[in-house]
C-alpha atoms as a PDB file:
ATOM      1  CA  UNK A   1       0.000   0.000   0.000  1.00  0.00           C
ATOM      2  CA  UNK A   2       2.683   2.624   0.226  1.00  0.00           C
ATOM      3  CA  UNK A   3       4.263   1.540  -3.270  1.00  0.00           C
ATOM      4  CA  UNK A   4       0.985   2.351  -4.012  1.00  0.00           C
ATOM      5  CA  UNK A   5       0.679   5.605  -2.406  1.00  0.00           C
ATOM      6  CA  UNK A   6       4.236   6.917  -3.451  1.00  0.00           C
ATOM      7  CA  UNK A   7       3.263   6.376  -6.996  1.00  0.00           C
ATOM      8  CA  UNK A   8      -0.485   8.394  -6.326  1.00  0.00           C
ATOM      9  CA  UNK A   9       2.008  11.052  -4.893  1.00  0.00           C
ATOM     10  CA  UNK A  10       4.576  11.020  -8.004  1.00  0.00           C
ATOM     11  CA  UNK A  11       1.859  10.724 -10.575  1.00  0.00           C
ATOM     12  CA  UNK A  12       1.059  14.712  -9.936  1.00  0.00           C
ATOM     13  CA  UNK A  13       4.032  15.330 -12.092  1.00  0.00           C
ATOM     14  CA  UNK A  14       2.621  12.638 -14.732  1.00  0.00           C
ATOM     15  CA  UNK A  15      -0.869  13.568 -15.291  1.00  0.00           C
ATOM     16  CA  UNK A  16      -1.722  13.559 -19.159  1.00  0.00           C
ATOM     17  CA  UNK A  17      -3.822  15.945 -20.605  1.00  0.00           C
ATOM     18  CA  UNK A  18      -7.254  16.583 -20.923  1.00  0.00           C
ATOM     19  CA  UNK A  19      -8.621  14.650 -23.918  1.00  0.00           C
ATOM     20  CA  UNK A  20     -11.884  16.622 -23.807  1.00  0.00           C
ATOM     21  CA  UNK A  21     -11.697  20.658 -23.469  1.00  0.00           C
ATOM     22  CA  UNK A  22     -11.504  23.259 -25.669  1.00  0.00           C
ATOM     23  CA  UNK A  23      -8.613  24.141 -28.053  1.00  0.00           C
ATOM     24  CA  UNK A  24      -6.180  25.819 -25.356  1.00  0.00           C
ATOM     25  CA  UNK A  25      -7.288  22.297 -23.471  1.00  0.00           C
ATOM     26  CA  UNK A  26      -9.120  24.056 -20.802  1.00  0.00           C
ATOM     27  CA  UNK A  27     -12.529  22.819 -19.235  1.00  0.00           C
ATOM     28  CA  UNK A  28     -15.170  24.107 -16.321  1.00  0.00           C
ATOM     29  CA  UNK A  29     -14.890  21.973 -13.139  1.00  0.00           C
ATOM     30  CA  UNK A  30     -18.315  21.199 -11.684  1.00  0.00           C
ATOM     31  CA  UNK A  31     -19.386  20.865  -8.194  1.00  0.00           C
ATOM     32  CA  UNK A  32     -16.877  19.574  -5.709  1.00  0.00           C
ATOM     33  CA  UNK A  33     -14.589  19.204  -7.864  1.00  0.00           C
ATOM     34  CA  UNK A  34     -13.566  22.765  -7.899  1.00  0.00           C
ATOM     35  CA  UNK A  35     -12.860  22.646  -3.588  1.00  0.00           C
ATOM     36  CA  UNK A  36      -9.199  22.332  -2.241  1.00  0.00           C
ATOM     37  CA  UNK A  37      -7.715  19.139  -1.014  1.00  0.00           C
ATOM     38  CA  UNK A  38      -8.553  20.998   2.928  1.00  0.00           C
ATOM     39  CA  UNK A  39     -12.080  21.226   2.592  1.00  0.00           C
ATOM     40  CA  UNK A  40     -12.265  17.911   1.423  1.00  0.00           C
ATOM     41  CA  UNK A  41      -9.929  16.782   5.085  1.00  0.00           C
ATOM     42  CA  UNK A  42     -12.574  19.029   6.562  1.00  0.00           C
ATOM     43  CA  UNK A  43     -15.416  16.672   5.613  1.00  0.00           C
ATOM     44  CA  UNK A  44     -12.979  13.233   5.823  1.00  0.00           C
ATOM     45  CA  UNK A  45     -12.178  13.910   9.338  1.00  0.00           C
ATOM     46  CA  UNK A  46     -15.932  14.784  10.586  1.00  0.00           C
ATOM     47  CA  UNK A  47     -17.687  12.486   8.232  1.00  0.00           C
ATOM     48  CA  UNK A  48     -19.824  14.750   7.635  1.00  0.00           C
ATOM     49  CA  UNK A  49     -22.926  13.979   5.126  1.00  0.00           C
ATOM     50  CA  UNK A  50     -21.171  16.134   2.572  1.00  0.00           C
ATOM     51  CA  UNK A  51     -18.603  13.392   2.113  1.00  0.00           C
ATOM     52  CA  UNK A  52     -21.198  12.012  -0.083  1.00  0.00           C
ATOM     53  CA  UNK A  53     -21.196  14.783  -2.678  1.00  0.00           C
ATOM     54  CA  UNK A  54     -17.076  13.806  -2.599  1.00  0.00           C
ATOM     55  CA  UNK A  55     -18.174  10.147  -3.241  1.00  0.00           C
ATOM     56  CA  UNK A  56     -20.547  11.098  -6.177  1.00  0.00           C
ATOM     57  CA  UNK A  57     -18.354  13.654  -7.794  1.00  0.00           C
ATOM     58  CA  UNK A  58     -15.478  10.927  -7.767  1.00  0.00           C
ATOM     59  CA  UNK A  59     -17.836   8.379  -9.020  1.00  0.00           C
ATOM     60  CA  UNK A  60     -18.731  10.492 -12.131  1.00  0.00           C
ATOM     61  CA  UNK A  61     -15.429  11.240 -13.011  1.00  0.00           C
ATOM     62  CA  UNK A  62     -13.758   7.794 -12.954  1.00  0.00           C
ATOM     63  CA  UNK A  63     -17.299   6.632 -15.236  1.00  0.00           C
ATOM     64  CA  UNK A  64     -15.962   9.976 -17.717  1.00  0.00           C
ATOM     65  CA  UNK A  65     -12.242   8.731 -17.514  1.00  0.00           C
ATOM     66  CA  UNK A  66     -13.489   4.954 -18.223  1.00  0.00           C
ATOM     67  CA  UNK A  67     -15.536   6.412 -21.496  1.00  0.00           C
ATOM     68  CA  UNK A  68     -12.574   8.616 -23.185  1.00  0.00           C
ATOM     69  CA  UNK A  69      -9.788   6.862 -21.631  1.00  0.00           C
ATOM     70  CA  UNK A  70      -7.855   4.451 -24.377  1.00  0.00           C
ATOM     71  CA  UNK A  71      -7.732   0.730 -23.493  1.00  0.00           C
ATOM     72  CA  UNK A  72      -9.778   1.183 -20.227  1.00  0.00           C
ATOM     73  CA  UNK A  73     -13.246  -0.397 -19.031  1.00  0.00           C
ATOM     74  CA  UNK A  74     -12.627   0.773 -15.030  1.00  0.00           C
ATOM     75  CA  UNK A  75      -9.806   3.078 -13.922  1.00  0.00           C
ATOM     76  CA  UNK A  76     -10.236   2.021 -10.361  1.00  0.00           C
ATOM     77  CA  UNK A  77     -10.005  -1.979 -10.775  1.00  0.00           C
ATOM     78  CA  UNK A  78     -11.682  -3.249  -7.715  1.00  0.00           C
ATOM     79  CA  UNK A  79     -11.448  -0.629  -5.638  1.00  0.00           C
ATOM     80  CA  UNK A  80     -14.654   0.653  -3.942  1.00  0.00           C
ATOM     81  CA  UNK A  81     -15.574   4.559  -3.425  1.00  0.00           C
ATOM     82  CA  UNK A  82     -14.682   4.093   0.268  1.00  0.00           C
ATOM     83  CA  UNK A  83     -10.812   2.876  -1.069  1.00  0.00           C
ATOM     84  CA  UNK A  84     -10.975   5.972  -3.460  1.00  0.00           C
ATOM     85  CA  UNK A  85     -11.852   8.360  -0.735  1.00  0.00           C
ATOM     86  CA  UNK A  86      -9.626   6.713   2.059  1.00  0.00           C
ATOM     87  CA  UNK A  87      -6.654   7.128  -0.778  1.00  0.00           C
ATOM     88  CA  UNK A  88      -7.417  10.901  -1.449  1.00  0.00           C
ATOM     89  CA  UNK A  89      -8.063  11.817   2.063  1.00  0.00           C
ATOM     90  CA  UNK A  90      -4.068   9.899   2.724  1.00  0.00           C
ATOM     91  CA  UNK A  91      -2.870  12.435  -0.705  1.00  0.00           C
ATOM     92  CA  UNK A  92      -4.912  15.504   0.705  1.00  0.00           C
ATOM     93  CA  UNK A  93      -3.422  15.571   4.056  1.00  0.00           C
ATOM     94  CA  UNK A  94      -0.092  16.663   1.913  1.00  0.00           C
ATOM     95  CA  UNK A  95      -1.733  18.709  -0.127  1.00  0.00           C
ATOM     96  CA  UNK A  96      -4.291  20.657   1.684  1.00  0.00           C
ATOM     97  CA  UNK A  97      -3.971  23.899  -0.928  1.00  0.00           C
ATOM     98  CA  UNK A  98      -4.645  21.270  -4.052  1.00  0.00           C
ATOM     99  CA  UNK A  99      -7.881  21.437  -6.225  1.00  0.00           C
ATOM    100  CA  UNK A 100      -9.747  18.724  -5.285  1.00  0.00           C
ATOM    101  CA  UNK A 101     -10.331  17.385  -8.815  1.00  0.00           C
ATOM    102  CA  UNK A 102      -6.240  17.611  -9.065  1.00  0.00           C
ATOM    103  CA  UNK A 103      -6.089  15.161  -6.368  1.00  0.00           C
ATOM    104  CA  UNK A 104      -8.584  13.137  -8.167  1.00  0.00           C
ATOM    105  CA  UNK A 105      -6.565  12.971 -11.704  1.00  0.00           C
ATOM    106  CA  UNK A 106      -3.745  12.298  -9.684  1.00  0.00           C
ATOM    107  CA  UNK A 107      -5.278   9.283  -8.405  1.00  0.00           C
ATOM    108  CA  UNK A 108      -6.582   7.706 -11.623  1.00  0.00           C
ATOM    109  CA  UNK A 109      -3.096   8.082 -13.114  1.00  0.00           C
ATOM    110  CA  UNK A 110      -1.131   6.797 -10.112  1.00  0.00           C
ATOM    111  CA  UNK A 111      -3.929   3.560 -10.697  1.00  0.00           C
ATOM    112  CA  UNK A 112      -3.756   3.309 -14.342  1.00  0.00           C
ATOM    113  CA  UNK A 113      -1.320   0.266 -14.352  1.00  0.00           C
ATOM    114  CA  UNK A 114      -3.974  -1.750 -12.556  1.00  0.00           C
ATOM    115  CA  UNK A 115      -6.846  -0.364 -14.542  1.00  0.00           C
ATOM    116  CA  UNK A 116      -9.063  -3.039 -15.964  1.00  0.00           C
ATOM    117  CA  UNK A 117      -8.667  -2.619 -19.410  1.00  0.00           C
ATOM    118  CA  UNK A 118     -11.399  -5.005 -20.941  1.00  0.00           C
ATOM    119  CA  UNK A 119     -15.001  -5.558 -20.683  1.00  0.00           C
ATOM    120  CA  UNK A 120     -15.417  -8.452 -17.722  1.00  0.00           C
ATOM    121  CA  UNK A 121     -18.244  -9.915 -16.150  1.00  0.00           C
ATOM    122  CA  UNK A 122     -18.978  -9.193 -12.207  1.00  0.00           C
ATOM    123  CA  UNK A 123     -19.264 -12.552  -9.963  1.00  0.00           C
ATOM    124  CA  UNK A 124     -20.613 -13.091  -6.494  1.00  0.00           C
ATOM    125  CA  UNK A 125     -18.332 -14.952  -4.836  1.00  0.00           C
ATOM    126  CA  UNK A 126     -18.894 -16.621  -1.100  1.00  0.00           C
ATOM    127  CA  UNK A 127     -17.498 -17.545   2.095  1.00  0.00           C
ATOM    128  CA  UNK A 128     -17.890 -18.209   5.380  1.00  0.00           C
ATOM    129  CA  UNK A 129     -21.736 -16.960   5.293  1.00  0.00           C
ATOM    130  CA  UNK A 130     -21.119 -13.762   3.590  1.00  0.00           C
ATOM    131  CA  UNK A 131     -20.733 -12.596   0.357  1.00  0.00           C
ATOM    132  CA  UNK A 132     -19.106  -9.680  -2.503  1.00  0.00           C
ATOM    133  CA  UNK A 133     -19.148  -9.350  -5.736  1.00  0.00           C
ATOM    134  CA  UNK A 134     -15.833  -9.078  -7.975  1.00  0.00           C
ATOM    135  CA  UNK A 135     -15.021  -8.980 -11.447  1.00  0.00           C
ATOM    136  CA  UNK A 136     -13.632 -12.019 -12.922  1.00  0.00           C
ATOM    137  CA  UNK A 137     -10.880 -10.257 -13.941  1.00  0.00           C
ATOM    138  CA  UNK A 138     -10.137  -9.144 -10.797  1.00  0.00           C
ATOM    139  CA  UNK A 139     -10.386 -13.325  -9.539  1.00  0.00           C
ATOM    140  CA  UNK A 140      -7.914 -14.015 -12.185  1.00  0.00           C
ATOM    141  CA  UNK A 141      -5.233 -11.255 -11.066  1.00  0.00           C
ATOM    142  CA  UNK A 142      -6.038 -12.798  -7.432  1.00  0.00           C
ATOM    143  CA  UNK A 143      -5.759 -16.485  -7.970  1.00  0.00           C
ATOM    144  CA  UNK A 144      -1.777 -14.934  -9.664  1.00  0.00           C
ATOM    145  CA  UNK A 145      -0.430 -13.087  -6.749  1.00  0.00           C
ATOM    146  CA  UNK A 146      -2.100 -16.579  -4.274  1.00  0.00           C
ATOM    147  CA  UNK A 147       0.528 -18.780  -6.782  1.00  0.00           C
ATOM    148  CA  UNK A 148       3.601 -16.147  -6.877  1.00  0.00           C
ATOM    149  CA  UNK A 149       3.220 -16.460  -2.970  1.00  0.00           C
ATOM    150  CA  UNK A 150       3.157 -20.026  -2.885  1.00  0.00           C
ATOM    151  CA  UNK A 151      -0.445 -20.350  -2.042  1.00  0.00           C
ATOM    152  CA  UNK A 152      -2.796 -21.682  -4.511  1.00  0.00           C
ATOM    153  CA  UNK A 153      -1.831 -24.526  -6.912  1.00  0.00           C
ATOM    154  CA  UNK A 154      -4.972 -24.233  -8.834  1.00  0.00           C
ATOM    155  CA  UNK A 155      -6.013 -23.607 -12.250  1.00  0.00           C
ATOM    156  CA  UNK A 156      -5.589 -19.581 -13.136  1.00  0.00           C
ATOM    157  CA  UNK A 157      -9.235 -19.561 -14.176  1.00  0.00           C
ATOM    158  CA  UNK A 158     -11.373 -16.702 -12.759  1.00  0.00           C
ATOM    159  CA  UNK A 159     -13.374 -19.326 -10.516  1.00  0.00           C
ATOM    160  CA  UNK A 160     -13.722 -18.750  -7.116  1.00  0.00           C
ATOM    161  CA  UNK A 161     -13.845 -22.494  -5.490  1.00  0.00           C
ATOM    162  CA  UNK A 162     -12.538 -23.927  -2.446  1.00  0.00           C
ATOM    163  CA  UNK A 163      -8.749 -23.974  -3.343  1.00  0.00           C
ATOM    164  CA  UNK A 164      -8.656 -20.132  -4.035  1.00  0.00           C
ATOM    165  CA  UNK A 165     -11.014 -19.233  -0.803  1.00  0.00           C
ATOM    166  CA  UNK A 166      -8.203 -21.623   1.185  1.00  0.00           C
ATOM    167  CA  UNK A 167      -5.472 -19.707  -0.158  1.00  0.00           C
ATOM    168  CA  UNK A 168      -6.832 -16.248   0.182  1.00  0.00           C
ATOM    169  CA  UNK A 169      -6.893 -17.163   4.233  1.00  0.00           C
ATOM    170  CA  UNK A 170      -3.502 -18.408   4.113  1.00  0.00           C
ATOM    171  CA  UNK A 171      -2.313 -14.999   3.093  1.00  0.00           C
ATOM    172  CA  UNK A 172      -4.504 -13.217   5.518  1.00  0.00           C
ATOM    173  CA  UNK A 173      -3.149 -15.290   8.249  1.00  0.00           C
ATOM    174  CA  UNK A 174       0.307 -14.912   7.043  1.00  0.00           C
ATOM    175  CA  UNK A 175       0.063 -10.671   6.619  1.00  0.00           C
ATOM    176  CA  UNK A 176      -1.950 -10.581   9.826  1.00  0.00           C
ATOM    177  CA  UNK A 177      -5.207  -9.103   8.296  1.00  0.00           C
ATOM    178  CA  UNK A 178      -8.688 -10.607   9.091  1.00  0.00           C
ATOM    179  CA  UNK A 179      -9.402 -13.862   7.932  1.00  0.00           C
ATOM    180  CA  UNK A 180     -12.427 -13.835   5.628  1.00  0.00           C
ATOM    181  CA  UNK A 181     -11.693 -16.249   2.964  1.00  0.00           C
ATOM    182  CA  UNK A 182     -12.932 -13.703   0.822  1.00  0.00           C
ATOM    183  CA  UNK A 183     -11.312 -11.127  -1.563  1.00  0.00           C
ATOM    184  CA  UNK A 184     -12.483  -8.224   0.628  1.00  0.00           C
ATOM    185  CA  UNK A 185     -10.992  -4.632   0.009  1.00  0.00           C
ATOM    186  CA  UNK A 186      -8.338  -4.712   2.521  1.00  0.00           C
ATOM    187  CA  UNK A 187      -7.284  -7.804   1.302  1.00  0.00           C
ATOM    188  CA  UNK A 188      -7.349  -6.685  -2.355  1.00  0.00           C
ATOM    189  CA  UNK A 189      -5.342  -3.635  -1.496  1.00  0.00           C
ATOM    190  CA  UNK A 190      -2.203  -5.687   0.255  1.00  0.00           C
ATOM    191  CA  UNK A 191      -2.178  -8.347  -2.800  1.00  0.00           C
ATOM    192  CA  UNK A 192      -3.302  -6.336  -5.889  1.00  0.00           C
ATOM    193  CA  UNK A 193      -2.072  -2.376  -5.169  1.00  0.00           C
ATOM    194  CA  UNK A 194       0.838  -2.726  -7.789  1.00  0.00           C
ATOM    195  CA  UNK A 195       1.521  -4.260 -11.100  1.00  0.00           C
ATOM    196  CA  UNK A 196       4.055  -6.369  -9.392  1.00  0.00           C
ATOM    197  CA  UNK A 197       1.805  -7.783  -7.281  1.00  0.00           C
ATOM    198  CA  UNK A 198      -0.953  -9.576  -9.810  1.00  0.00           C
ATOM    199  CA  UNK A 199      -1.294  -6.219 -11.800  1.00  0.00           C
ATOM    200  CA  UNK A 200      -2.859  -6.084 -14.913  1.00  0.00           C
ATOM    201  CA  UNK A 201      -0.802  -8.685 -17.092  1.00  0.00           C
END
């Protein structure tokens, strides 16, 4: 997670430019969007119901940046809105002065090596009475990092079955984390944050 964070952190200097704007490559920043990084702390930190505007505004930006963005079906993989927020609040403390939509791009680039880049189906997957959904795409990048550890000696095949839900608790025991035999998105953070680690190839 802080490979992870170092690179949201360094991709400030790497953002590409807009796609969509007008000739000079400007564009009008809606909503929340147009806040600094402090007010956005301000609202973190309280958790206060305007955090939901944040939530929304991030939401519809990563859908925009999944329609104009080449080779991309979801910049932010498996991560939830909670992950997204938790990982700007983390950039924001730094930058308190920082647009808020800055912090945003900065995000989606520092995440674009893990982007999903395909179309893939969403699958419920279960364990231990409880239950998530995940894209299969997401399983197979899992069931990768399990074998690189050592963990799973199953088929790479997007399935979730007993062998993969044994493996994922073997690496939560082993890193400490809950054990929930499920690809939860703690879990998904420590094993999936960086190319490295069952990235996107």
């Amino acid at each position: 997670m802080c490979r992870f964070l170092l690179s949201l952190c360094l991709g400030l200097a790497l953002i590409s430019p807009v796609r969509s704007a007008d000739q000079a490559g400007r564009f009008a920043v809606k909503g929340v969007g147009v806040q600094r990084c402090a007010q956005f702390m301000a609202a973190w930190e309280a958790k206060e119901k305007t955090l939901y505007a944040y939530g929304g505004w991030v939401e519809g930006f990563l859908s925009a940046d999944n329609r104009y963005r080449k080779d991309t079906f979801d910049s932010a993989g498996w991560r939830n809105t909670n992950v997204l927020l938790a990982l700007l609040a983390h950039h924001c403390k730094g930058h308190p002065d920082q647009p808020f939509v800055t912090a945003v791009r900065a995000m989606i680039q520092a995440m674009a090596p893990t982007r999903i880049e395909a179309e893939t189906p969403l699958i419920e997957v279960r364990a231990k009475g409880k239950a998530t959904l995940i894209y299969r795409e997401t399983l197979l990048r899992l069931q990768r990092a399990l074998k690189e550890r050592g963990l799973y000696r199953g088929r790479i095949d997007g399935r979730f079955g007993k062998g993969t839900s044994k493996a994922l608790e073997a690496y939560q025991k082993r890193a400490g984390i809950p054990v929930t035999g499920l690809p939860d998105q703690f879990t998904l953070m420590r094993l999936l944050s960086t190319p490295e680690s069952g990235g996107k190839h």
